[in-house]
Protein backbone atom coordinates (compact mmCIF):
# COMPACT_ATOMS: atom_id res chain seq x y z
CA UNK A 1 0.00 0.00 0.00
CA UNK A 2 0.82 3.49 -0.95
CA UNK A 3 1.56 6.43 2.25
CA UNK A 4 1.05 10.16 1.47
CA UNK A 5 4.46 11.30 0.25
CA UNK A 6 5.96 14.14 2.52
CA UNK A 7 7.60 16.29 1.31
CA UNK A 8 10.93 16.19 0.88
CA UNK A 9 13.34 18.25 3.79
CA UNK A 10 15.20 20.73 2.79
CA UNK A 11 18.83 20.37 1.77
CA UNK A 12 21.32 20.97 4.24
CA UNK A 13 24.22 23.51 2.28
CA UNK A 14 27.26 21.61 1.70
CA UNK A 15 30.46 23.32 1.07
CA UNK A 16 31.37 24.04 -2.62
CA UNK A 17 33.65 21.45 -2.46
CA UNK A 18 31.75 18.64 -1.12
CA UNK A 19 28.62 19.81 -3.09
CA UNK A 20 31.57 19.30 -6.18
CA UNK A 21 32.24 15.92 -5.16
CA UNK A 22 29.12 15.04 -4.62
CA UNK A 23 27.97 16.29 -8.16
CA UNK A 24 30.89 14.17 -9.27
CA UNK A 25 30.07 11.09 -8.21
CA UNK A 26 26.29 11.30 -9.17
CA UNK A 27 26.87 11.92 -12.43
CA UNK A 28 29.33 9.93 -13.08
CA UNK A 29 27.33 6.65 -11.03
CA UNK A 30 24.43 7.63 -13.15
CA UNK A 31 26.63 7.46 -16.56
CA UNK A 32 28.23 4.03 -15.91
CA UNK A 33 25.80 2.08 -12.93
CA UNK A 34 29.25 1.76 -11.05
CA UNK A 35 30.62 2.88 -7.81
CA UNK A 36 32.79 5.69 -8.25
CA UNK A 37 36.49 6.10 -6.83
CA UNK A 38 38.41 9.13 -5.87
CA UNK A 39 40.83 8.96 -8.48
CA UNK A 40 37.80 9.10 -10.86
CA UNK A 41 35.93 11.96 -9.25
CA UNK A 42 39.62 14.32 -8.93
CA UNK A 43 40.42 13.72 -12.44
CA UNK A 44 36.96 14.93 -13.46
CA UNK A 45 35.50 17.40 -11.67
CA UNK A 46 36.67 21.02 -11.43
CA UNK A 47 39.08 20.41 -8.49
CA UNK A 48 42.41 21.33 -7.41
CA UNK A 49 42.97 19.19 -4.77
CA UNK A 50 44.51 15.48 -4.58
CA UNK A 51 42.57 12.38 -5.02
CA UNK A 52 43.88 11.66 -1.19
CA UNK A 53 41.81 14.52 -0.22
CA UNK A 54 38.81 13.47 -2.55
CA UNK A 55 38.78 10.30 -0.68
CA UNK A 56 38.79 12.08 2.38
CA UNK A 57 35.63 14.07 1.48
CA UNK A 58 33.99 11.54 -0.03
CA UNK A 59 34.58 9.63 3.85
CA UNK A 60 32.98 12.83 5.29
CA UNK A 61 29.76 12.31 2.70
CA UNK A 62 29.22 8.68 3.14
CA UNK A 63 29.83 9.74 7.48
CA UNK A 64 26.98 12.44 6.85
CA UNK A 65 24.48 9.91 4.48
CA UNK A 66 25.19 11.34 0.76
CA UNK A 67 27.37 8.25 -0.25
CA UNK A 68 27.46 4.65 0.24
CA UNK A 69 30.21 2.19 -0.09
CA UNK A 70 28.64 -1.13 -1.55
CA UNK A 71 32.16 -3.26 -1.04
CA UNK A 72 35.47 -2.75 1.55
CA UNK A 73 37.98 -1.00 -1.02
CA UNK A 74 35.09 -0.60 -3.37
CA UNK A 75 34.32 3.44 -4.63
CA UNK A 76 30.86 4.84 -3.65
CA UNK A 77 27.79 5.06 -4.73
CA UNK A 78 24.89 7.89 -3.83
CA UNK A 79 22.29 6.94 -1.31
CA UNK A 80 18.86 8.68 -2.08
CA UNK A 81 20.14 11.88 0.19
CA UNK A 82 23.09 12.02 -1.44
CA UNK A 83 20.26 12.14 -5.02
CA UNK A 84 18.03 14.19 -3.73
CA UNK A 85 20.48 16.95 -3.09
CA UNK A 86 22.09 16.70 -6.36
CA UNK A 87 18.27 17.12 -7.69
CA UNK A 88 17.56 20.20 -4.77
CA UNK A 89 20.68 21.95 -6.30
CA UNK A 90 20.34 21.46 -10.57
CA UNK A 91 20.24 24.03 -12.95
CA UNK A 92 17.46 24.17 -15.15
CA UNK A 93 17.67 22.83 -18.31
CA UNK A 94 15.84 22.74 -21.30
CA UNK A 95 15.77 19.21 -23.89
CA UNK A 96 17.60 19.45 -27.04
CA UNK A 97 16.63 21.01 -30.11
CA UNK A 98 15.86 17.92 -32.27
CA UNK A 99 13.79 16.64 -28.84
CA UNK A 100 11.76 20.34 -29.00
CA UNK A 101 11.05 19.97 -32.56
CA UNK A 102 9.62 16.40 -32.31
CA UNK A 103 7.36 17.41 -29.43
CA UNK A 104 6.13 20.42 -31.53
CA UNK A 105 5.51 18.29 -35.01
CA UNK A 106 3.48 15.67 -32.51
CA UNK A 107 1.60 18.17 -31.18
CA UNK A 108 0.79 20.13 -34.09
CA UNK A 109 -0.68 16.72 -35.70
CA UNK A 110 -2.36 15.00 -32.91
CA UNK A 111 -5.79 14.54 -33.05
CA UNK A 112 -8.57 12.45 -32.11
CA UNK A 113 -10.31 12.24 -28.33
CA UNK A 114 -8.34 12.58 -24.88
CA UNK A 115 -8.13 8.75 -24.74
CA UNK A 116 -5.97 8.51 -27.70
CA UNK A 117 -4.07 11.89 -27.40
CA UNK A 118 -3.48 10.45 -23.85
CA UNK A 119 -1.95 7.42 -25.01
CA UNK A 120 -0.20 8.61 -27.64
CA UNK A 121 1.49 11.30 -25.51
CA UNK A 122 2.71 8.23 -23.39
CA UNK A 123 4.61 6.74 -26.08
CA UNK A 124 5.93 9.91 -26.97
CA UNK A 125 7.44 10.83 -23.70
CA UNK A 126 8.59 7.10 -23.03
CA UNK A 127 10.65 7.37 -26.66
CA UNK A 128 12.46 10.78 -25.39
CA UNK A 129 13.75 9.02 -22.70
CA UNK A 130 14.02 5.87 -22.88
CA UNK A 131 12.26 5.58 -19.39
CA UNK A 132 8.62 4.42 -18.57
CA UNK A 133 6.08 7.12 -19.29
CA UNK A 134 2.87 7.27 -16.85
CA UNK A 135 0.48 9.71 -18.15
CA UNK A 136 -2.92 10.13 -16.27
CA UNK A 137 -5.54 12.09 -17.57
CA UNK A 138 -8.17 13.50 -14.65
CA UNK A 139 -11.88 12.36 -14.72
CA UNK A 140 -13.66 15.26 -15.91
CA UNK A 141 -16.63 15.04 -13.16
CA UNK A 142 -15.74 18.72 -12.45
CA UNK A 143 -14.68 20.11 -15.60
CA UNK A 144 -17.81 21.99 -17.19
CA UNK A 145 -19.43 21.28 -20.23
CA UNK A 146 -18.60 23.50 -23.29
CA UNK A 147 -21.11 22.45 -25.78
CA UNK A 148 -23.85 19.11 -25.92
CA UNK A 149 -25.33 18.39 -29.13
CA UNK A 150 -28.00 16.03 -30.46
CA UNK A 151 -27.29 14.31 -33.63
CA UNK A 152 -30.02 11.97 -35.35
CA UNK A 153 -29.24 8.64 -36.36
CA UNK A 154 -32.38 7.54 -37.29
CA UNK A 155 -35.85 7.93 -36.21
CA UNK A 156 -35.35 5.69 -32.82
CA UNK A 157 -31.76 6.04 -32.75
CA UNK A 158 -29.83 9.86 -31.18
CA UNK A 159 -26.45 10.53 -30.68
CA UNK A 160 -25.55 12.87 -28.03
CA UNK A 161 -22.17 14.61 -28.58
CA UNK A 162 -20.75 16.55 -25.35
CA UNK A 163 -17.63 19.00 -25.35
CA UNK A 164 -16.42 19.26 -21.86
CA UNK A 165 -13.51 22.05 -20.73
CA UNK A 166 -10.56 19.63 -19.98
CA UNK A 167 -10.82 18.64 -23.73
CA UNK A 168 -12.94 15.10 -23.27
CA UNK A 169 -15.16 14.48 -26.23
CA UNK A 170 -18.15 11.97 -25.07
CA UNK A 171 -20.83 10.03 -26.87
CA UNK A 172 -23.71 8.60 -25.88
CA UNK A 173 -26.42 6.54 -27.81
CA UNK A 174 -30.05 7.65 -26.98
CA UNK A 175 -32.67 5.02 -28.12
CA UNK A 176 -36.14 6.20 -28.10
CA UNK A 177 -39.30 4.15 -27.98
CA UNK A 178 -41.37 6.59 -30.43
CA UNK A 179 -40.21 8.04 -33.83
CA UNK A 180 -38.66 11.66 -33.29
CA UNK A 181 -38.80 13.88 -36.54
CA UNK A 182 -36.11 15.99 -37.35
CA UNK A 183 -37.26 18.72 -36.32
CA UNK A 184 -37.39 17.50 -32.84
CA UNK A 185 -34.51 16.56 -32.93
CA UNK A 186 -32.88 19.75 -33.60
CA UNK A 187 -35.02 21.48 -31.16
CA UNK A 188 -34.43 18.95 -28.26
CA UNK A 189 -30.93 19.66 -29.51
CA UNK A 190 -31.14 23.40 -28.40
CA UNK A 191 -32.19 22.85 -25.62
CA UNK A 192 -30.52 20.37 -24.19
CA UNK A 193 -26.94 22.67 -25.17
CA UNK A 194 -28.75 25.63 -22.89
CA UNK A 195 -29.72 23.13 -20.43
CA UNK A 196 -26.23 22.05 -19.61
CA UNK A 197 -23.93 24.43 -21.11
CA UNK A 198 -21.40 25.65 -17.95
CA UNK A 199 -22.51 22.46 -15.71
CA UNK A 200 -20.78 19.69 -14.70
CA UNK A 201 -21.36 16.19 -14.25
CA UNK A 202 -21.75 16.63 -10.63
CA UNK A 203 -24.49 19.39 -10.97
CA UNK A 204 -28.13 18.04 -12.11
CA UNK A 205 -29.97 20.16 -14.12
CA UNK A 206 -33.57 20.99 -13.86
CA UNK A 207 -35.23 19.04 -17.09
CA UNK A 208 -38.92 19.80 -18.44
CA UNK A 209 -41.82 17.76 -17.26
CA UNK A 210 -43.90 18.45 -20.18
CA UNK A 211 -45.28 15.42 -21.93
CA UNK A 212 -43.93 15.93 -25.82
CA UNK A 213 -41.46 14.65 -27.43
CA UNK A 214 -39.22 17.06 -27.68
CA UNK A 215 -39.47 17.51 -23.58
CA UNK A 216 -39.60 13.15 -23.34
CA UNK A 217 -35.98 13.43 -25.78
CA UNK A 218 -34.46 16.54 -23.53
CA UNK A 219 -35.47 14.07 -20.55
CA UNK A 220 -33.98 10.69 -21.53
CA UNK A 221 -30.49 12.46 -23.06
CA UNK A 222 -29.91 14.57 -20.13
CA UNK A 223 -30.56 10.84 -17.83
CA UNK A 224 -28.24 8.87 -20.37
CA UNK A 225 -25.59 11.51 -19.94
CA UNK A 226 -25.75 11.47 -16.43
CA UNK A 227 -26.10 7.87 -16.22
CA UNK A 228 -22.64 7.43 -17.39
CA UNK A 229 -21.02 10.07 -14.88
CA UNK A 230 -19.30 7.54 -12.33
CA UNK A 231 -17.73 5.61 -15.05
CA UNK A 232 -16.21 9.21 -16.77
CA UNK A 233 -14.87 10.63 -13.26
CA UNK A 234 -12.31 7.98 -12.50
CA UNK A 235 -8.71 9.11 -13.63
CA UNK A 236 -7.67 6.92 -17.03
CA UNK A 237 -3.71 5.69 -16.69
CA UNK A 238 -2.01 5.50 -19.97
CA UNK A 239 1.56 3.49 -18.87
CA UNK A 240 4.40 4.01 -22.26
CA UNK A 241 7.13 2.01 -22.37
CA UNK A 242 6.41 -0.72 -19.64
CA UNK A 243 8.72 -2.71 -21.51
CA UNK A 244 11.93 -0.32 -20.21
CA UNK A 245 11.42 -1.61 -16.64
CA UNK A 246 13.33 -4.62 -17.49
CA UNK A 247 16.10 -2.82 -18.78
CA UNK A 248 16.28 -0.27 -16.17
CA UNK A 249 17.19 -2.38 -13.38
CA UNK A 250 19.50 -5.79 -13.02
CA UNK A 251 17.16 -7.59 -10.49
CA UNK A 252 14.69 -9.77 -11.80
CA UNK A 253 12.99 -9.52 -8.73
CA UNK A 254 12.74 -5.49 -8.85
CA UNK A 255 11.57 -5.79 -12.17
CA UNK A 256 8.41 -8.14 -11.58
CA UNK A 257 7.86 -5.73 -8.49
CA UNK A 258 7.75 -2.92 -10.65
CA UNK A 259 5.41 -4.13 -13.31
CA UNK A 260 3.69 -5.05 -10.57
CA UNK A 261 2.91 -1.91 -9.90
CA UNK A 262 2.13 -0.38 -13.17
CA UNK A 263 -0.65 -3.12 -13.57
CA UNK A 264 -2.77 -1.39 -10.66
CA UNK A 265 -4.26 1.44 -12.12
CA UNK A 266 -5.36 2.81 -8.77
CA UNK A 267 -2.35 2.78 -7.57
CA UNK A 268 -0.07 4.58 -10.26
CA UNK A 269 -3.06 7.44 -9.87
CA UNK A 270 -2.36 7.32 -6.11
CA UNK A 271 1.15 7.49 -6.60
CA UNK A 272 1.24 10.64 -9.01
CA UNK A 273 -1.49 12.38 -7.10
CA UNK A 274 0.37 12.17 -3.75
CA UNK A 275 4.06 13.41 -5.28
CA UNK A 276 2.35 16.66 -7.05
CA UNK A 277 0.41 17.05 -3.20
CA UNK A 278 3.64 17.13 -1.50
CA UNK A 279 4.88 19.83 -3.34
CA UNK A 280 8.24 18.44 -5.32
CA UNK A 281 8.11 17.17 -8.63
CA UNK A 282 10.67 14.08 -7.73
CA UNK A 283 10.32 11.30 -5.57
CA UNK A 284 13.66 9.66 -4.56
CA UNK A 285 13.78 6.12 -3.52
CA UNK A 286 11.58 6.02 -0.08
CA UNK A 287 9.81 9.26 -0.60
CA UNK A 288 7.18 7.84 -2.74
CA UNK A 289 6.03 5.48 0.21
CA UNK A 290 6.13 2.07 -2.20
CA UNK A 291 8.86 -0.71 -0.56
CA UNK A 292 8.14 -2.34 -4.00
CA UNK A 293 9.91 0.89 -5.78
CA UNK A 294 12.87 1.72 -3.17
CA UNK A 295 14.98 1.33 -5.67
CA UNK A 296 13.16 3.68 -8.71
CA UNK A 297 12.62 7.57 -8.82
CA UNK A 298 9.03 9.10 -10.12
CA UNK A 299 9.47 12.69 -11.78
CA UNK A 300 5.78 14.08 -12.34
CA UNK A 301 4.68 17.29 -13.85
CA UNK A 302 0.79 18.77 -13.85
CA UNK A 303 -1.22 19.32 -16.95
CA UNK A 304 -3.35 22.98 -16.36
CA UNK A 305 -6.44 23.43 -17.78
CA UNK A 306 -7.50 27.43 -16.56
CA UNK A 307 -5.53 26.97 -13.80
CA UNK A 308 -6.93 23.55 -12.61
CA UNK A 309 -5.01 20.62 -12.59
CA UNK A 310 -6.66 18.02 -15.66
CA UNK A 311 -3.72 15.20 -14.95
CA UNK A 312 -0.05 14.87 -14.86
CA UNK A 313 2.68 13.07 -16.87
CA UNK A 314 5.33 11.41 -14.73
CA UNK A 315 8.55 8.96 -16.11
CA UNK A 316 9.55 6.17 -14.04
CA UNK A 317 13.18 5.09 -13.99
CA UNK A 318 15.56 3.60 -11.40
CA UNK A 319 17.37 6.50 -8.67
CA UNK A 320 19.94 6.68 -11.02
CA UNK A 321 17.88 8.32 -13.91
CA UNK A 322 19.13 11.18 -15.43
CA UNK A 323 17.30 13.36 -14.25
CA UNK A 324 18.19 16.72 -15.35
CA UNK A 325 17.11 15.59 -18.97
CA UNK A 326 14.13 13.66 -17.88
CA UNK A 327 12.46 17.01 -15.67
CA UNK A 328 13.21 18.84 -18.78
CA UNK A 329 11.19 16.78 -21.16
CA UNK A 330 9.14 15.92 -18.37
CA UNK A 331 7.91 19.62 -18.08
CA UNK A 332 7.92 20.62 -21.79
CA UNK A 333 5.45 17.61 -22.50
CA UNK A 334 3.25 19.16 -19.95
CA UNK A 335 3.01 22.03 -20.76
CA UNK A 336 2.67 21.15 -24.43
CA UNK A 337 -0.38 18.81 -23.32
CA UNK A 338 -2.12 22.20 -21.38
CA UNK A 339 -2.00 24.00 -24.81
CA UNK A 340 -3.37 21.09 -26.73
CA UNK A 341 -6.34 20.60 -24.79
CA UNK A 342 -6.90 24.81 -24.25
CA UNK A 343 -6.49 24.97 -28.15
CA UNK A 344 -8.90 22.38 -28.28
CA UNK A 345 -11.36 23.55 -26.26
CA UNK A 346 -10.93 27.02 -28.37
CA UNK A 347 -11.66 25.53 -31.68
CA UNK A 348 -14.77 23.69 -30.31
CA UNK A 349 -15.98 27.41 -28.94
């Protein structure tokens, strides 16, 4: 079972030297999966000093938590403090240029419903990165309806078409026992847009008791339409690249765990829901509350739709990922997602 994430302490300021160091190994640990020596880290990094006194700071970092020491005579490796300062402390960073332009050509020719935009957005991510993409798109109980329209089929047989403002496109059959004219149709139609333009699925709306058809149609769309509402509100999980887990991580054990985890829907939603409420955007290790993923990071970043959160995108990797490159693309797809769905919603205005 998941626990609410807290949110992560505050760095404690480590000299520029041991912050250095520190930067050193991480990076270097998260290039090659191996624990890192002294000799390594003062060859590399911008130091001045002997690898003798390297080894002596890197003592002083494993002493305070930042570094761990896997083997006797073995170099280090960092523990999730020594991450989660490294992540506390990067600069921000923006993906590449041949990355940006791939996001904007996607997003300039994606089209079809939220369900498939959703998806597709999860493959997307999960092929900048090579990581495994979680996308999660919000129920959209509370997001208002832009537009509702009734479409005949045939004289039995109506198709009710709503627009609501976090982008989601629904349809609902409405079969009628009696024959409905066009005309009705187009007038129920009317209606039924002023009836529920600016409400939600939450609110109920006040439908006409008269006994015509038109009123009878107006009834039994608004009731199919609402009918649906708990099925709608649940968050959808759209998982890309599920297949990376296995190369992310050695165990065979931490894999299975993993996938594990990706198969529960609920779960995944939990998961993202309870890093963005903490406040961070990373979860390192422990942080995230799963003993299944000690060993994995979670960066998530919010989709906005007029200022209200309408899901999140989030890559999964081990605590090694790289994670200045994965926030970056992390945030850019995000944000690119917001202005799909408020362009959307535009063009259907």
């Amino acid at each position: 079972m998941a626990r609410r994430v807290a949110k992560p302490p505050a760095s404690a300021d480590l000299d520029a030297r041991k912050a250095t160091i520190l930067e050193a190994v991480v990076t270097e640990h998260i290039d090659t999966a191996q624990p890192v020596g002294s000799s390594s880290v003062a060859s590399s990094a911008d130091l001045s000093v002997s690898p003798a006194t390297v080894r002596s700071e890197m003592v002083a970092l494993e002493r305070e938590g930042y570094l761990a020491q896997p083997h006797t005579s073995a170099g280090r490796v960092p523990t999730d403090k020594g991450y989660r300062y490294f992540v506390d402390h990067l600069s921000d960073a923006t993906v590449g240029s041949a990355q940006q332009r791939q996001v904007a050509e996607f997003f300039a020719h994606v089209r079809g419903e939220v369900e498939d935009v959703l998806e597709q957005t999860s493959t997307l991510l999960s092929e900048m990165t090579n990581y495994t993409s979680l996308v999660v798109g919000a129920g959209h109980g509370h997001a208002t309806i832009l537009s509702a329209q009734l479409v005949s089929l045939d004289a039995n047989h109506q198709l009710l078409v709503t627009v609501f403002s976090d982008g989601a496109v629904t349809k609902h059959s409405v079969f009628t026992p009696y024959a409905v004219m066009p005309s009705d149709v187009a007038e129920a139609s009317r209606q039924i847009n002023a009836l529920l333009l600016g409400t939600s699925l939450e609110h109920r709306v006040q439908v006409p008791s008269r006994t015509d058809q038109v009123a009878s149609l107006v009834r039994d769309a608004v009731a199919t339409l609402h009918a649906e509402s708990p099925t709608v509100e649940g968050e959808q999980v759209f998982i890309g690249g599920s297949s990376r887990v296995a190369e992310a991580f050695n165990g065979v054990e931490t894999v299975r765990k993993v996938l594990a985890i990706l198969e529960q829907e609920l779960l995944v939603v939990s998961l993202v829901q309870d890093v963005l409420e903490s406040g961070s955007s990373v979860a390192i290790g422990s942080e995230h509350g799963f003993e299944s993923l000690a060993s994995c990071a979670l960066i998530v970043a919010p989709v906005t739709i007029d200022g209200q959160r309408a899901g999140a995108v989030g890559l999964l990797g081990p605590t090694r990922m790289k994670y200045r490159e994965a926030l970056a693309a992390a945030q850019l797809v995000s944000e690119q997602l917001s202005r799909h769905f408020i362009g959307e919603d535009e063009r259907v205005q």
